[in-house]
C-alpha atoms as a PDB file:
ATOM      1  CA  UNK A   1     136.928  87.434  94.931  1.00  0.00           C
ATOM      2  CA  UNK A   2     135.194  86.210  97.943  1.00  0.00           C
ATOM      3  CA  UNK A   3     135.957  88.033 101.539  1.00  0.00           C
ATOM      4  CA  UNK A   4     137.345  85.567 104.225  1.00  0.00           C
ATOM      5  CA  UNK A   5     139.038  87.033 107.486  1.00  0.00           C
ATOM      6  CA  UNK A   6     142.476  85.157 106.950  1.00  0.00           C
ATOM      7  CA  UNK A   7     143.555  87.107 110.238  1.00  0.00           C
ATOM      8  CA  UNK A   8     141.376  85.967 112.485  1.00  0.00           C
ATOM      9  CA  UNK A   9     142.342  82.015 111.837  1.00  0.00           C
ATOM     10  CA  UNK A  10     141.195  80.239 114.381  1.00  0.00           C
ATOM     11  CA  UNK A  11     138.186  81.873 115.412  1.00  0.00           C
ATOM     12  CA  UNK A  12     134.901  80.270 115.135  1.00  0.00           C
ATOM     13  CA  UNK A  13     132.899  83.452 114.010  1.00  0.00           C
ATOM     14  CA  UNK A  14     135.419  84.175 111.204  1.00  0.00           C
ATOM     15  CA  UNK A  15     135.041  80.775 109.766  1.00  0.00           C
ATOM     16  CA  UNK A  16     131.389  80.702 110.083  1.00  0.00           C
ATOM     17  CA  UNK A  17     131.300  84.473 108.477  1.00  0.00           C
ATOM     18  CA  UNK A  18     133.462  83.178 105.530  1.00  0.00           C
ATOM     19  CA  UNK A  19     130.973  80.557 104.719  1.00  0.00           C
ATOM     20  CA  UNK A  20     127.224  82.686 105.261  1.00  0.00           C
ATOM     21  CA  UNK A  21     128.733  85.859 106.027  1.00  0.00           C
ATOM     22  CA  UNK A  22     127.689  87.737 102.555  1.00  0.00           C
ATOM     23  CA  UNK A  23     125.043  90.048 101.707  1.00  0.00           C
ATOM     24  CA  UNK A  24     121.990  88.000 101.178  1.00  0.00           C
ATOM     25  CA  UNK A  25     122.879  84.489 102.285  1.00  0.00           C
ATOM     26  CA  UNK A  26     121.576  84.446 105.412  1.00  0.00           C
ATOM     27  CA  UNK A  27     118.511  85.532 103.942  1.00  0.00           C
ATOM     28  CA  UNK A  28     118.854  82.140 101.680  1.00  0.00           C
ATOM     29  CA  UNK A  29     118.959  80.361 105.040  1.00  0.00           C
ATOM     30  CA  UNK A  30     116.550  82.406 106.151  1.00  0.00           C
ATOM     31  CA  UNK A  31     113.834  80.914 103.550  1.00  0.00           C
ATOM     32  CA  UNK A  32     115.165  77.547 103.706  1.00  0.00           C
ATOM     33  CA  UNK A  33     114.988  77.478 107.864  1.00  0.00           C
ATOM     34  CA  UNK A  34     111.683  79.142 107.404  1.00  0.00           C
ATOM     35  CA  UNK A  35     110.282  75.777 105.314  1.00  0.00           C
ATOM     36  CA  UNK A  36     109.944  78.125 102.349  1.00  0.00           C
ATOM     37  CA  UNK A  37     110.545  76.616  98.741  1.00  0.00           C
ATOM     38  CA  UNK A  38     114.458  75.769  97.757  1.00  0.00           C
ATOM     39  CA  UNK A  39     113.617  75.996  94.570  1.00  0.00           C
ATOM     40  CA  UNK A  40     116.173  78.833  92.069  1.00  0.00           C
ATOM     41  CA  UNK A  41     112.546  80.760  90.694  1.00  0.00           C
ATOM     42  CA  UNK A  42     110.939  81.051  94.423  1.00  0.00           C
ATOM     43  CA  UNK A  43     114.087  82.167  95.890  1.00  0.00           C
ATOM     44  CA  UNK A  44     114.942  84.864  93.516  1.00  0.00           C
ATOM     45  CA  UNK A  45     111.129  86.139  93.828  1.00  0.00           C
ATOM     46  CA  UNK A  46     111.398  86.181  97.631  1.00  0.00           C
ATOM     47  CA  UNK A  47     114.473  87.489  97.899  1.00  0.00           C
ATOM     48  CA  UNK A  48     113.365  90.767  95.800  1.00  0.00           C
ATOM     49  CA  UNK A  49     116.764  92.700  94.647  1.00  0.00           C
ATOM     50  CA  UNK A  50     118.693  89.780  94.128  1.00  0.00           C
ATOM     51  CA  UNK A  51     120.491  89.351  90.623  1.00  0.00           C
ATOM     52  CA  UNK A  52     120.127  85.519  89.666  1.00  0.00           C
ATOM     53  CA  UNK A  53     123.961  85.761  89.024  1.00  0.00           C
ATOM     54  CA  UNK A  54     124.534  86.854  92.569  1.00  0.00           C
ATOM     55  CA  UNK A  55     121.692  84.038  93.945  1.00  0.00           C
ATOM     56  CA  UNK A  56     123.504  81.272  91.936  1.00  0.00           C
ATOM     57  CA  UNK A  57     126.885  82.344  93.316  1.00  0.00           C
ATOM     58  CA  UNK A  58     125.579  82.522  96.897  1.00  0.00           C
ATOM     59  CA  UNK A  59     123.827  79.206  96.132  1.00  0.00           C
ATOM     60  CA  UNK A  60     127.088  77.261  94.738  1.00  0.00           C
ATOM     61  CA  UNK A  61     128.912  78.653  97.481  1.00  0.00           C
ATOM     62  CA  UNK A  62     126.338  77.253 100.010  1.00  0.00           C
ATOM     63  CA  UNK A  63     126.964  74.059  98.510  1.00  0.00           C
ATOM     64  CA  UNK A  64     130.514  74.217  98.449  1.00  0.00           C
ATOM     65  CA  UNK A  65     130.798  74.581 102.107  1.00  0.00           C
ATOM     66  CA  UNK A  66     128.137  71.515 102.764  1.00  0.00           C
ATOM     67  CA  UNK A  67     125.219  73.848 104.229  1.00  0.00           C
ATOM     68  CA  UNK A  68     122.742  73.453 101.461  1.00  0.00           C
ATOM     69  CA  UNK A  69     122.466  70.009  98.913  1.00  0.00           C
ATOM     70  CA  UNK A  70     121.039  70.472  95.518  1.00  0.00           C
ATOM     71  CA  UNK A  71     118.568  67.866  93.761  1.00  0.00           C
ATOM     72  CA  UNK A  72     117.180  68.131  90.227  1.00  0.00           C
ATOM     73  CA  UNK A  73     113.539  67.635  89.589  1.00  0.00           C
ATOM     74  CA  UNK A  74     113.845  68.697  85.865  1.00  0.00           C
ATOM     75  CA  UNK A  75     116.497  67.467  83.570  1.00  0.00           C
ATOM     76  CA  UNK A  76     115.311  69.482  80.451  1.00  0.00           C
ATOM     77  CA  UNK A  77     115.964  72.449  81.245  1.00  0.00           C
ATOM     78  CA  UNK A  78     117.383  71.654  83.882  1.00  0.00           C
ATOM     79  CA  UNK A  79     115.916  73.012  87.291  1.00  0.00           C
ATOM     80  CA  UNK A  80     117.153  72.023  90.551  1.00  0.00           C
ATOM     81  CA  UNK A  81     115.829  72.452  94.282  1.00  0.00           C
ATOM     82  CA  UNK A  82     118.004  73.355  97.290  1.00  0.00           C
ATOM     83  CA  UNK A  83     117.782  71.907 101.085  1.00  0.00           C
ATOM     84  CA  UNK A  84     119.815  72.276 104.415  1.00  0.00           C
ATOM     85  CA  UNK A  85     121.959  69.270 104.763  1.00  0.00           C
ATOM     86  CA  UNK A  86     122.416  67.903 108.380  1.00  0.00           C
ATOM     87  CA  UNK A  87     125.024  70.144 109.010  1.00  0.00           C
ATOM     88  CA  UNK A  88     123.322  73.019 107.329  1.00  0.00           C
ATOM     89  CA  UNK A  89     119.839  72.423 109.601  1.00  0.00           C
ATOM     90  CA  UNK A  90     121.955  73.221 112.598  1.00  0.00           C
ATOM     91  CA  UNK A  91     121.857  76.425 111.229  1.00  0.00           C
ATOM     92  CA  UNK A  92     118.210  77.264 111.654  1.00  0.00           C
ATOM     93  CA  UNK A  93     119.004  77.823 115.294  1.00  0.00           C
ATOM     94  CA  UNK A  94     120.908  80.857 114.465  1.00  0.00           C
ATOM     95  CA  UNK A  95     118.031  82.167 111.935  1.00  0.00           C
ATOM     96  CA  UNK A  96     116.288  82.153 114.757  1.00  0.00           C
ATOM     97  CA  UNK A  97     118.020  83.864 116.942  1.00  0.00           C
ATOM     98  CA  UNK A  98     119.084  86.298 114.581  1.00  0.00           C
ATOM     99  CA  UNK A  99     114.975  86.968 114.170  1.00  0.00           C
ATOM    100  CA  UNK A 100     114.124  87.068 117.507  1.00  0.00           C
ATOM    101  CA  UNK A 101     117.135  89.907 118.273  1.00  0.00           C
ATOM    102  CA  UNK A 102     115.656  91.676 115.244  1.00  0.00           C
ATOM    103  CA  UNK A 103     112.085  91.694 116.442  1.00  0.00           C
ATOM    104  CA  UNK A 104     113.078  92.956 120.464  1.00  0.00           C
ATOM    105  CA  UNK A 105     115.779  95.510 118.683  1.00  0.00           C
ATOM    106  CA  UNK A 106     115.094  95.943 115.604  1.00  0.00           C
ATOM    107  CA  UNK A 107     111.626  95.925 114.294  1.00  0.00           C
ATOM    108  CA  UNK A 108     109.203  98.764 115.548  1.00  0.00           C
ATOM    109  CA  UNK A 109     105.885  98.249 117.411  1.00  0.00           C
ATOM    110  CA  UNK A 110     103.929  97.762 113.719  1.00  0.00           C
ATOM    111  CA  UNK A 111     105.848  95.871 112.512  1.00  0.00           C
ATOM    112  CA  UNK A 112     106.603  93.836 115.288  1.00  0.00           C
ATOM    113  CA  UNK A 113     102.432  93.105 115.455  1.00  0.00           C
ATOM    114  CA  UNK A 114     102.605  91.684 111.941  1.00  0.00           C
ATOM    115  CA  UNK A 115     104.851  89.303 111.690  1.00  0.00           C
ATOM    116  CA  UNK A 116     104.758  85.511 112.741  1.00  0.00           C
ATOM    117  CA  UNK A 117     107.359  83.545 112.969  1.00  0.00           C
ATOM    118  CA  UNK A 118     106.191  79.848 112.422  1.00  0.00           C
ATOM    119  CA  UNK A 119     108.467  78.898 115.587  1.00  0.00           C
ATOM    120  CA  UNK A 120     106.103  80.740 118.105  1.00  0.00           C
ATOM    121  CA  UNK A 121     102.899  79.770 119.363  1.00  0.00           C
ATOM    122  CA  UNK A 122      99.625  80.578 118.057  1.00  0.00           C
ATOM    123  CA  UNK A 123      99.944  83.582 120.500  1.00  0.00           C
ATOM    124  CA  UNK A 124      97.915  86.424 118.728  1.00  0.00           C
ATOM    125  CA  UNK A 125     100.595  89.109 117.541  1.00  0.00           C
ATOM    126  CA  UNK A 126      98.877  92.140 118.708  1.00  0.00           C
ATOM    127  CA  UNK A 127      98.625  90.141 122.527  1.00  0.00           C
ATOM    128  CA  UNK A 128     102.927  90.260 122.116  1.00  0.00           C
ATOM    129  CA  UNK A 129     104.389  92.679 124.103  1.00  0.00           C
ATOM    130  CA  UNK A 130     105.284  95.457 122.838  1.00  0.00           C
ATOM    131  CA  UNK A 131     108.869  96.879 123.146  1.00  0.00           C
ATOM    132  CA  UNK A 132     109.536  99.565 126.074  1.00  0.00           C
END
């Protein structure tokens, strides 16, 4: 049974929390925002911990709510590839967002150095600033 938060109809943050709001979707989006490959095998390697039962229900469920389109680029067996439709690529805006907040507040000063989000500039990491 999926979670939904029936009493808060008519807010904005409930609805959008009812369609990525479960334990590892974002990090779907995350992948596909990041340009990494759609496809069911490189997900479920990237997203380490994953069952494939849970990444195929987070997947159909992406689909069902129009965020993420699926194409098939084998029919035998078949294998299919998943990609932000328009509505889903407005999405990549909160990714961000949600990475940047994790890197000021989240992330400490090691960790912070080593990772590069493709949306920055070529600024060298260890010339970021570090957190006060």
């Amino acid at each position: 049974m999926e979670r939904t938060y029936e009493s808060q109809a008519g807010c904005p943050v409930a609805a959008t929390l009812d369609a990525i709001g479960d334990r590892w979707t974002i990090l779907i989006l995350r992948d596909l925002a990041l340009g990494r490959s759609g496809k069911f095998k490189d997900l479920l390697q990237s997203l380490q911990g994953i069952s494939p039962n849970l990444l195929s229900r987070r997947l159909k469920t992406l689909e069902r709510e129009g965020i993420v389109g699926r194409s098939f680029y084998s029919q035998h067996p078949p294998r299919a590839e998943y990609r932000f439709t328009e509505p889903g690529k407005e999405l990549r805006s909160v990714v961000r967002a949600m990475a940047e907040w994790g890197i000021e507040h989240r992330l400490n000063d090691e960790q912070r150095a080593a990772w590069t989000p493709p949306w920055l500039d070529a600024t060298p990491a260890a010339s970021r600033r570090p957190r006060s």
